[in-house]
Protein backbone atom coordinates (compact mmCIF):
# COMPACT_ATOMS: atom_id res chain seq x y z
CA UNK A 1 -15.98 46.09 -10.88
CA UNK A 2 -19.67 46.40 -11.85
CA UNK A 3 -20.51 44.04 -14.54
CA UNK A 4 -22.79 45.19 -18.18
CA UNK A 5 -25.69 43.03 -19.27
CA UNK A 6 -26.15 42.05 -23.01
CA UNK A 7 -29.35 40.34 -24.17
CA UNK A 8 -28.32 39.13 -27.45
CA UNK A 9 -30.18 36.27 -29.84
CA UNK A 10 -26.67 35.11 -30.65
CA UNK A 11 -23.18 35.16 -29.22
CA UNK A 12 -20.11 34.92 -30.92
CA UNK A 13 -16.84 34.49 -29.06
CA UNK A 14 -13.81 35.79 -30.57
CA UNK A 15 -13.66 37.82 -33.84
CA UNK A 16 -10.96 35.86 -36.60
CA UNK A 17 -12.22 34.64 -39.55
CA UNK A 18 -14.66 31.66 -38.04
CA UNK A 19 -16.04 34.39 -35.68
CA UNK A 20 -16.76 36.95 -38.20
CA UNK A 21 -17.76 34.11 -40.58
CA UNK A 22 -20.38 33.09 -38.54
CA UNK A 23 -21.95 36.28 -38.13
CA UNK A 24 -22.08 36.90 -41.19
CA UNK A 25 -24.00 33.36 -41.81
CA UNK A 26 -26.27 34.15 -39.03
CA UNK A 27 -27.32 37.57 -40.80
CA UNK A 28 -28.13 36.52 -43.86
CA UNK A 29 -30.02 33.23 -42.20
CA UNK A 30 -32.29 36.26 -40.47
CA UNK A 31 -31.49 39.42 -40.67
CA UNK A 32 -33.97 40.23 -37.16
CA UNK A 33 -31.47 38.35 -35.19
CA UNK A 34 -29.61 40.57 -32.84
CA UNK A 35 -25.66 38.99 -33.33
CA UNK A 36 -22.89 39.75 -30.92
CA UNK A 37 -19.64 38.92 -31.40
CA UNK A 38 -17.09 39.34 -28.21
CA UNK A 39 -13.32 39.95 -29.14
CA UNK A 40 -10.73 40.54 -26.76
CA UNK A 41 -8.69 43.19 -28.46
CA UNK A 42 -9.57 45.42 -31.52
CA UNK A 43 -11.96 43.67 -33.74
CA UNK A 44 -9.64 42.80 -36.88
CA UNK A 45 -6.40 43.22 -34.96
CA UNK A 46 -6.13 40.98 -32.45
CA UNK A 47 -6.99 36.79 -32.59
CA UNK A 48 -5.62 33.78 -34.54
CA UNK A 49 -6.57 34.32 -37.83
CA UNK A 50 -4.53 38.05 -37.59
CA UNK A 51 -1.69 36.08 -36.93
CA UNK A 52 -1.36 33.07 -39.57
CA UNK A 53 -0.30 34.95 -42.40
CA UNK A 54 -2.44 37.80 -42.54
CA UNK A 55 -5.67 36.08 -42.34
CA UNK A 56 -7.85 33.69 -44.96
CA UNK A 57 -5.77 33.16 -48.32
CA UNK A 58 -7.28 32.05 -51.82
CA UNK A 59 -5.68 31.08 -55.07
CA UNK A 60 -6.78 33.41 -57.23
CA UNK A 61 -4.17 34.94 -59.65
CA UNK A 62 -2.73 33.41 -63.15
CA UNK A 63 -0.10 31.07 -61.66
CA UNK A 64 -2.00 30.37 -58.76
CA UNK A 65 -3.33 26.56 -57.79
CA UNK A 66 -5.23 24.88 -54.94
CA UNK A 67 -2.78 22.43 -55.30
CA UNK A 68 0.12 25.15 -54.69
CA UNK A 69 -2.07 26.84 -51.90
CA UNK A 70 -2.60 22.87 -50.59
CA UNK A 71 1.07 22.53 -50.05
CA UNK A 72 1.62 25.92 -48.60
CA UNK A 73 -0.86 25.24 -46.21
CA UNK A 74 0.38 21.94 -45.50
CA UNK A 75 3.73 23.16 -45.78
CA UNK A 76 3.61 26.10 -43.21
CA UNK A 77 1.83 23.89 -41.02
CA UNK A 78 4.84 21.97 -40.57
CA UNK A 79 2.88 18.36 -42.25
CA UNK A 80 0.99 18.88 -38.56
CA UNK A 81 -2.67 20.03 -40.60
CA UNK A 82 -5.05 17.67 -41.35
CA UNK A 83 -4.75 16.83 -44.62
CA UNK A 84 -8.25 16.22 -45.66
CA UNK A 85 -9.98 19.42 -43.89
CA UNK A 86 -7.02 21.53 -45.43
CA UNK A 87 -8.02 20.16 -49.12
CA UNK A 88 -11.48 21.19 -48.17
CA UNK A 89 -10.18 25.16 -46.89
CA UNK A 90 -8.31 25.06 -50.03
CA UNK A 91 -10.71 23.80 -52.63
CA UNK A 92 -13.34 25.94 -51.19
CA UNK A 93 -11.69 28.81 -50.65
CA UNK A 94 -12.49 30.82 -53.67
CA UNK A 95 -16.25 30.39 -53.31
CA UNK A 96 -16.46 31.48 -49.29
CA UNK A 97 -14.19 34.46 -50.88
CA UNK A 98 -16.80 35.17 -53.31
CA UNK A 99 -19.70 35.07 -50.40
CA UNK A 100 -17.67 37.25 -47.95
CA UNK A 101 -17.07 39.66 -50.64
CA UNK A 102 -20.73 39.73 -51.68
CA UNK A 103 -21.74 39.80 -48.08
CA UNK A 104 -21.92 43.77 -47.70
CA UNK A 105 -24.16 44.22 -51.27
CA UNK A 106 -26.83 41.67 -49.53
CA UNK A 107 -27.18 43.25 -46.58
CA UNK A 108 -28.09 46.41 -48.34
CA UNK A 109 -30.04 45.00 -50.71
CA UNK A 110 -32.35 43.28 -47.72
CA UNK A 111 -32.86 46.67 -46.42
């Protein structure tokens, strides 16, 4: 088995939402960093976040709450969440939504 060297300024290990999260946060904090994120699998198909209900939710629509997205969270957890940090996810959501989603039109604008 021969073994490949990366250098890299930053390593990322795995690619769900924290992982991809954090790369984007370290691109926009300097865009001359070289980022690396390992996955083991298909980046975007393979990992946690994949796998908890289709990755990061927010309450957006008419009809939607944080306090109806709390209790589903809380709620598919089985009451095993923390209650505290899943307020926070919840009631934060919408802006980290915005940010990802604005992500792409930054990084071409830096160019």
């Amino acid at each position: 088995m021969t073994l490949e060297r990366l250098k890299t300024d930053i390593l990322i290990l795995g690619s769900g939402g924290a992982g991809l999260f954090a790369a984007l946060h370290a691109h926009e904090a300097n865009a001359d960093l070289d980022v690396t994120v390992a996955t083991k699998g298909l980046l975007g198909k393979c990992g946690c976040t994949r796998m908890v209900q289709g990755g990061y939710n927010v309450a957006l629509n008419p009809g939607d709450s944080v306090e109806r997205h709390f209790m589903d969270t809380i709620e598919g957890g089985k009451w095993l969440p923390h209650q505290e940090l899943a307020w926070t996810l919840v009631s934060t959501a919408s802006r980290s939504q915005a940010w990802a989603a604005a992500a792409p039109r930054r990084s071409r604008n830096s160019k």
